[in-house]
Protein backbone atom coordinates (compact mmCIF):
# COMPACT_ATOMS: atom_id res chain seq x y z
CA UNK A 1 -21.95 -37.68 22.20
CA UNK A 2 -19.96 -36.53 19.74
CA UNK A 3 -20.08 -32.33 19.65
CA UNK A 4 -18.85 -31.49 16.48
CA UNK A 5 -19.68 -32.89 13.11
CA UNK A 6 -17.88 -32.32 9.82
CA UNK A 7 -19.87 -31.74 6.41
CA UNK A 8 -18.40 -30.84 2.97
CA UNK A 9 -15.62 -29.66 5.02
CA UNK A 10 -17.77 -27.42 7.18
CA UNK A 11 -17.98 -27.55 10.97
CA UNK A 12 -21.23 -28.04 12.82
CA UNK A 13 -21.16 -27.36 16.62
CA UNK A 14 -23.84 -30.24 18.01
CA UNK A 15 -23.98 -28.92 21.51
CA UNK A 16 -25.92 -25.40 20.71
CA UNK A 17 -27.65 -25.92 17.53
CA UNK A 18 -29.63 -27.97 16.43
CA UNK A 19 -29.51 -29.37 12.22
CA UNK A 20 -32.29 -29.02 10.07
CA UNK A 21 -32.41 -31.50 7.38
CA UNK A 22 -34.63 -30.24 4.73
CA UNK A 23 -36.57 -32.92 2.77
CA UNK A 24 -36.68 -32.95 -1.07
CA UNK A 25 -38.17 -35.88 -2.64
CA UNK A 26 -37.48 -36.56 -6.57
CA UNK A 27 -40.90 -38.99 -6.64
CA UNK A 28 -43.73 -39.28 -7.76
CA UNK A 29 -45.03 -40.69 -4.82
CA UNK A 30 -43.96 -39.83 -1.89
CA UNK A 31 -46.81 -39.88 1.15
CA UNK A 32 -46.29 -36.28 1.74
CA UNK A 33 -45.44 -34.32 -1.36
CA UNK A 34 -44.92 -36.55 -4.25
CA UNK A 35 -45.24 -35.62 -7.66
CA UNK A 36 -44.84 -31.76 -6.21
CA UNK A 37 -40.83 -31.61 -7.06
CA UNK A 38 -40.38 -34.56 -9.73
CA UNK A 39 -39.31 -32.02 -12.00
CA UNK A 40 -35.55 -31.18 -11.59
CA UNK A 41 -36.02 -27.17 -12.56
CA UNK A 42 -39.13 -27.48 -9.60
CA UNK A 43 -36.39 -29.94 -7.17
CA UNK A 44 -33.58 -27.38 -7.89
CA UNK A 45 -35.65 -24.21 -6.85
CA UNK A 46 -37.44 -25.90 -3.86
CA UNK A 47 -33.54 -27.68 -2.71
CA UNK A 48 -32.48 -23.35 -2.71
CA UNK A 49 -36.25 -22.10 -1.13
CA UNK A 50 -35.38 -24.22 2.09
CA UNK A 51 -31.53 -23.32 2.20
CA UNK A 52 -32.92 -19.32 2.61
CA UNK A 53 -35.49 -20.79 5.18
CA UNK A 54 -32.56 -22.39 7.19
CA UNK A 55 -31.91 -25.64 6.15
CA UNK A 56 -28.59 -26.79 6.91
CA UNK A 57 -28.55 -29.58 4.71
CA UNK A 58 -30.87 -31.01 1.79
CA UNK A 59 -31.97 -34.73 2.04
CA UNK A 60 -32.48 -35.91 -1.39
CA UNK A 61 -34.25 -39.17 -2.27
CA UNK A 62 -35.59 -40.80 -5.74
CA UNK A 63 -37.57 -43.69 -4.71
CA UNK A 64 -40.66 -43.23 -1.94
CA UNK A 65 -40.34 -44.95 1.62
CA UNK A 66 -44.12 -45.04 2.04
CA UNK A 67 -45.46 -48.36 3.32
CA UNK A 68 -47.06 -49.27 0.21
CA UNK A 69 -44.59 -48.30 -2.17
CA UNK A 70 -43.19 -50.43 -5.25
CA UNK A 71 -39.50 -50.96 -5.01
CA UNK A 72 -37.60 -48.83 -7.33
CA UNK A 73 -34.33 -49.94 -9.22
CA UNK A 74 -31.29 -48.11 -8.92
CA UNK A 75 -30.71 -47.25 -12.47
CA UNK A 76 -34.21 -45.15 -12.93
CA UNK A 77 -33.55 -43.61 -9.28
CA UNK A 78 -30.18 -42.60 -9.84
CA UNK A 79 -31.43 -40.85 -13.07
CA UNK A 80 -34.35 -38.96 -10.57
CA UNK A 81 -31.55 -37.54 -8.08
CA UNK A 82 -28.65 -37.23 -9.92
CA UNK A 83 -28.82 -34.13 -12.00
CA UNK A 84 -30.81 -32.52 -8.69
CA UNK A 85 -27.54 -33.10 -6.94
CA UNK A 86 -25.97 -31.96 -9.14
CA UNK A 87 -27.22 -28.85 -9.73
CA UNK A 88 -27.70 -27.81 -6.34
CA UNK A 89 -24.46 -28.77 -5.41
CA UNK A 90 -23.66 -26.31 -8.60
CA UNK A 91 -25.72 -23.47 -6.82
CA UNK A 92 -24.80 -23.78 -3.23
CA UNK A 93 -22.05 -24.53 -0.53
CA UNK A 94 -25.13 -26.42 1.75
CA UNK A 95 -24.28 -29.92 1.81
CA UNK A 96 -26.48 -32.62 -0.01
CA UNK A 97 -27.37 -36.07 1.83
CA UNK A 98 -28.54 -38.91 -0.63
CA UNK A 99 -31.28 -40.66 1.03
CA UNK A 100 -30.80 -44.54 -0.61
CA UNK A 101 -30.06 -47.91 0.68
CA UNK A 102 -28.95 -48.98 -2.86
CA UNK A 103 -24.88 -48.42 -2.86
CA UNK A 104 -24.40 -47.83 -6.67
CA UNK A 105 -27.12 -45.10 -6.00
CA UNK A 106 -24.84 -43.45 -2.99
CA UNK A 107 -21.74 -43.99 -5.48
CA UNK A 108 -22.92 -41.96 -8.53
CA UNK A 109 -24.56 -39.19 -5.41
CA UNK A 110 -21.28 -38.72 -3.72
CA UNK A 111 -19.57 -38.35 -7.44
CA UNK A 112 -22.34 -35.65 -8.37
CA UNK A 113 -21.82 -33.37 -4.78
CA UNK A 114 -23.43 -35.02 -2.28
CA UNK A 115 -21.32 -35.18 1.12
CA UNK A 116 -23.55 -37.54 3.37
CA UNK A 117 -25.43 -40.69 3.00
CA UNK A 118 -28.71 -41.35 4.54
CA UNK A 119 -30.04 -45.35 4.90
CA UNK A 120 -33.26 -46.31 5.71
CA UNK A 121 -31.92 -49.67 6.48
CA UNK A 122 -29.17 -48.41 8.75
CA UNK A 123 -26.34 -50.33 6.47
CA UNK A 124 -27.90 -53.42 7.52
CA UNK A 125 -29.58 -54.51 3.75
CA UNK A 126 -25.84 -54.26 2.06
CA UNK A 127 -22.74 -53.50 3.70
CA UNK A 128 -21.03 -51.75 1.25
CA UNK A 129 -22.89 -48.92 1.85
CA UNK A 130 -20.91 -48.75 5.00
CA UNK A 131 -17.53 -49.58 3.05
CA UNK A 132 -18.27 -46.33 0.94
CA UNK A 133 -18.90 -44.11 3.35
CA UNK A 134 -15.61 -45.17 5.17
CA UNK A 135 -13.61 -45.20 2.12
CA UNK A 136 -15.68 -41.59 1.01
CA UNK A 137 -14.77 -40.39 4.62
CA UNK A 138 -18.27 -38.79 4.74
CA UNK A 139 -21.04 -39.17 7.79
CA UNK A 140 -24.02 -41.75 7.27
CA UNK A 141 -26.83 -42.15 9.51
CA UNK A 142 -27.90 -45.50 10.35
CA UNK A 143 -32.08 -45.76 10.72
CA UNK A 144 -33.57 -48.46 12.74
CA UNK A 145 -36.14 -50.56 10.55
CA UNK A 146 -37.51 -54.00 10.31
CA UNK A 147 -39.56 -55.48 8.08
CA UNK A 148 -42.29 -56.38 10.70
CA UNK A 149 -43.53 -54.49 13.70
CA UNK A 150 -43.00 -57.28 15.98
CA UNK A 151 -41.06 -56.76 19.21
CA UNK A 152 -40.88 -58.39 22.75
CA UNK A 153 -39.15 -55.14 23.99
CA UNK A 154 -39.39 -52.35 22.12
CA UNK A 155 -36.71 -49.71 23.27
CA UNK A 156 -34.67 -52.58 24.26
CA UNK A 157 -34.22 -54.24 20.66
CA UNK A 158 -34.13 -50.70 18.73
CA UNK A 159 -31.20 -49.36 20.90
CA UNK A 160 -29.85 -52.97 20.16
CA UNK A 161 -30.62 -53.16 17.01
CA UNK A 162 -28.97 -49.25 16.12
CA UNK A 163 -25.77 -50.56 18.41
CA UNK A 164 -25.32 -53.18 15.96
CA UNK A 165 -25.75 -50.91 12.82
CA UNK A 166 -23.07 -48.51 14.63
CA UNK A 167 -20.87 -51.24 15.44
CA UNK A 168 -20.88 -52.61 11.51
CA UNK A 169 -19.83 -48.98 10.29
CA UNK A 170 -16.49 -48.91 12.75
CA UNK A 171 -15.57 -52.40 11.65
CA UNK A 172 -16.27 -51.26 8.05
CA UNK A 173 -13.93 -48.00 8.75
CA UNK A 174 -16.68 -45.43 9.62
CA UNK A 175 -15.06 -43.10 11.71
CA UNK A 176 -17.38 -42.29 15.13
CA UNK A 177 -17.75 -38.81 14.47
CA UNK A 178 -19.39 -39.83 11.37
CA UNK A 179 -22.50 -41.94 12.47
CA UNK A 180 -25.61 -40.73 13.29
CA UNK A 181 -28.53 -43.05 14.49
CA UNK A 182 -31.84 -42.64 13.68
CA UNK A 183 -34.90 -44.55 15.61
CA UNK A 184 -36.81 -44.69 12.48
CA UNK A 185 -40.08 -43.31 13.05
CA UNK A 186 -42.72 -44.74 11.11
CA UNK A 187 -40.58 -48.09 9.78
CA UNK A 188 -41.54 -51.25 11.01
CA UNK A 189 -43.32 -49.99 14.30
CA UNK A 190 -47.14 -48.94 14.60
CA UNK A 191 -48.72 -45.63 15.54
CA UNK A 192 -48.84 -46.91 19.66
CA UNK A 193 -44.66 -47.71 18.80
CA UNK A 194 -43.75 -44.47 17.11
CA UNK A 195 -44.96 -42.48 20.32
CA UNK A 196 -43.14 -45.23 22.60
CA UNK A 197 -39.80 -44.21 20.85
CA UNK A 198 -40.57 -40.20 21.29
CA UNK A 199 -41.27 -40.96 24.64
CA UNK A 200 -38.11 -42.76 25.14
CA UNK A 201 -35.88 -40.88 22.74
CA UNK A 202 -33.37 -39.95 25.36
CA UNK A 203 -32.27 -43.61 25.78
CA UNK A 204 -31.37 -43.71 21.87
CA UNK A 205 -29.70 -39.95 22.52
CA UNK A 206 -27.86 -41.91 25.62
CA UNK A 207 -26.27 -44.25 23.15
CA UNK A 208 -23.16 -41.43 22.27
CA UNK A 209 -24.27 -40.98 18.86
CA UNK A 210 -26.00 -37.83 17.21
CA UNK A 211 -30.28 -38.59 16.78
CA UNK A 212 -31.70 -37.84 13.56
CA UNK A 213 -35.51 -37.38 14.10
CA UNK A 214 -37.86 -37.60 10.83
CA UNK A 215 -41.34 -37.25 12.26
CA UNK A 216 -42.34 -34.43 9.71
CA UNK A 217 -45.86 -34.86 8.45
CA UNK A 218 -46.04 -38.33 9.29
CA UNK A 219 -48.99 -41.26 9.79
CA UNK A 220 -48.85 -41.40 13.61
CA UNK A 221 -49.49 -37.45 13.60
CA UNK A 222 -52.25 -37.88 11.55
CA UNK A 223 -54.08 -40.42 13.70
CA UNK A 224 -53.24 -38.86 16.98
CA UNK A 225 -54.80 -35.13 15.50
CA UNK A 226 -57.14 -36.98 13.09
CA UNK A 227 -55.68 -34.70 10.39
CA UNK A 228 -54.77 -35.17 6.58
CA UNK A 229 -51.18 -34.92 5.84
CA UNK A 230 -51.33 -31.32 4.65
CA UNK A 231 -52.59 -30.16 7.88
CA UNK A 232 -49.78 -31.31 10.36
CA UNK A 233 -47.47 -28.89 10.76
CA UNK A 234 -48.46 -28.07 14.43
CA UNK A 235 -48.09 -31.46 15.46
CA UNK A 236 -45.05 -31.89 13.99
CA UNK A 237 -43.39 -28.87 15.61
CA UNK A 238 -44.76 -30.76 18.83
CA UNK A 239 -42.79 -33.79 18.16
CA UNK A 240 -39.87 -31.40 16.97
CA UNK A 241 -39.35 -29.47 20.28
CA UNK A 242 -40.11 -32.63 22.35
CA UNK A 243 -37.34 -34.26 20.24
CA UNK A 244 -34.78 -31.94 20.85
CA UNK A 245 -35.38 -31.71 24.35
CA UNK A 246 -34.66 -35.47 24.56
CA UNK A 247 -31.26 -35.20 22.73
CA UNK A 248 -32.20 -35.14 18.79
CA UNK A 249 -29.35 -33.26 17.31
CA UNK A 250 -30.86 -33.33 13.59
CA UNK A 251 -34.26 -32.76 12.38
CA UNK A 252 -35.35 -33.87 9.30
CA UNK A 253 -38.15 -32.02 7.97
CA UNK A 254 -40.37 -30.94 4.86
CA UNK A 255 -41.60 -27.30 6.61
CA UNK A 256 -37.93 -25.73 6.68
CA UNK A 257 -38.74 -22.38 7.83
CA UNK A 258 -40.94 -23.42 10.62
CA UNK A 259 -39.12 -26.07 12.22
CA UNK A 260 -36.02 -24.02 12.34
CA UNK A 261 -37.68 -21.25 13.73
CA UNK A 262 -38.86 -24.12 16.43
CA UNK A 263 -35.29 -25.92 16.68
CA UNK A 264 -34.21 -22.36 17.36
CA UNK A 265 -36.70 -21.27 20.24
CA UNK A 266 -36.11 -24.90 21.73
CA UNK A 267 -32.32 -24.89 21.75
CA UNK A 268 -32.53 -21.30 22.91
CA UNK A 269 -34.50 -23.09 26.29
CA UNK A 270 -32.51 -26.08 26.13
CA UNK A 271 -28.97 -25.54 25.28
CA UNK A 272 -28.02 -22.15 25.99
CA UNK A 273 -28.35 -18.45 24.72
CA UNK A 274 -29.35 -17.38 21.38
């Protein structure tokens, strides 16, 4: 796996620390907080609240991935995220990720400040997303999804499946030290799935390629505690520390100052020292 990663021209040593990715959603209707940061002043000071907590970088997305959601076009997201990015990009050195599968969305992001790019349909739905981040030189992580929840063998297909994303970023120019795979928890898999992949996290870790985990707050939480979503942050840290100690190098969460005090104690265990 690669050890080091490069953002906004700052080094991140892999091997010792684990990232925490700190959620900010510019919707208003996202599962978990929507409607809560729509507001760019309210984005701008929550984006700065979670870089004090610890986040090392601020995952920024205009249109809601919930299961139900209504497609969004990219004109009326790009007009949600842009000024957030940038403004915080105006206010701090922590780098931005744009979290869009739409590639004139990622264009006008990476224009504004943001350094990474973050696809929920792991460049798969247009490849010029890949093109751009090649050409842009910055790192894009690749989620598994699928449209249906339909497999024959689960881990099997998903490694697959996130090989194949990986492999369409090098041909597209993507250097290796800039992709990072994400299982996709949550997309296109049911609750009994999602804890399958946790489970099993270590073979999508043995693939050579930094994990991103996104597990904060989510569904399969809430029907394993029988909780609503504002009462999961206890689970979630469970499925943090379990996902570091199976190789997740990057956390993405809402709960910044918790789950890095979490990623912290686990590396601490895991990877050596303090």
């Amino acid at each position: 796996m690669t050890r080091k990663m490069i953002i906004k021209g700052k080094e991140y040593n892999l091997k010792n620390n684990t990232l925490i990715m700190g959620i900010l959603n510019v919707t208003p209707d996202s599962f978990s907080d929507g409607g809560l940061f729509y507001d760019p002043k309210k984005a701008v000071e929550h984006a700065l609240r979670m870089v004090d907590e610890g986040a090392d970088i601020i995952d920024i997305g205009g249109e809601s991935t919930r299961p139900d959601h209504k497609p969004l076009g990219a004109e009326e997201e790009a007009a949600r995220v842009i000024p957030v990015i940038r403004a915080i990009c105006a206010a701090t050195d922590t780098p931005v990720s744009i979290d869009t599968y739409k590639v004139s969305v990622a264009r006008q992001a990476l224009a504004a400040g943001a350094a990474m790019l973050n696809d929920v349909w792991g460049g798969r739905r247009d490849h010029n997303m890949l093109k751009l981040a090649a050409s842009a030189g910055v790192p894009i992580c690749l989620m598994h999804n699928r449209a249906e929840a339909v497999y024959h063998d689960l881990m099997s297909e998903i490694r697959a499946d996130l090989l194949a994303s990986a492999a369409l970023a090098s041909a597209s120019g993507v250097r290796e030290e800039n992709i990072i795979l994400d299982p996709g928890i949550g997309f296109g898999k049911t609750p009994a799935h999602n804890l399958i992949v946790m489970k099993r996290l270590n073979e999508v870790a043995s693939l050579g390629y930094p994990v991103l985990l996104g597990t904060s707050r989510k569904s399969v939480i809430g029907k394993v505690l029988n909780l609503p979503v504002d009462q999961r942050l206890e689970g979630t840290a469970a499925t943090v520390a379990f996902g570091i100690a199976l190789g997740a190098s990057i956390v993405r969460v809402h709960d910044v100052q918790a789950m890095s005090r979490v990623a912290r104690m686990t590396d601490a265990m895991m990877r050596g020292g303090f």
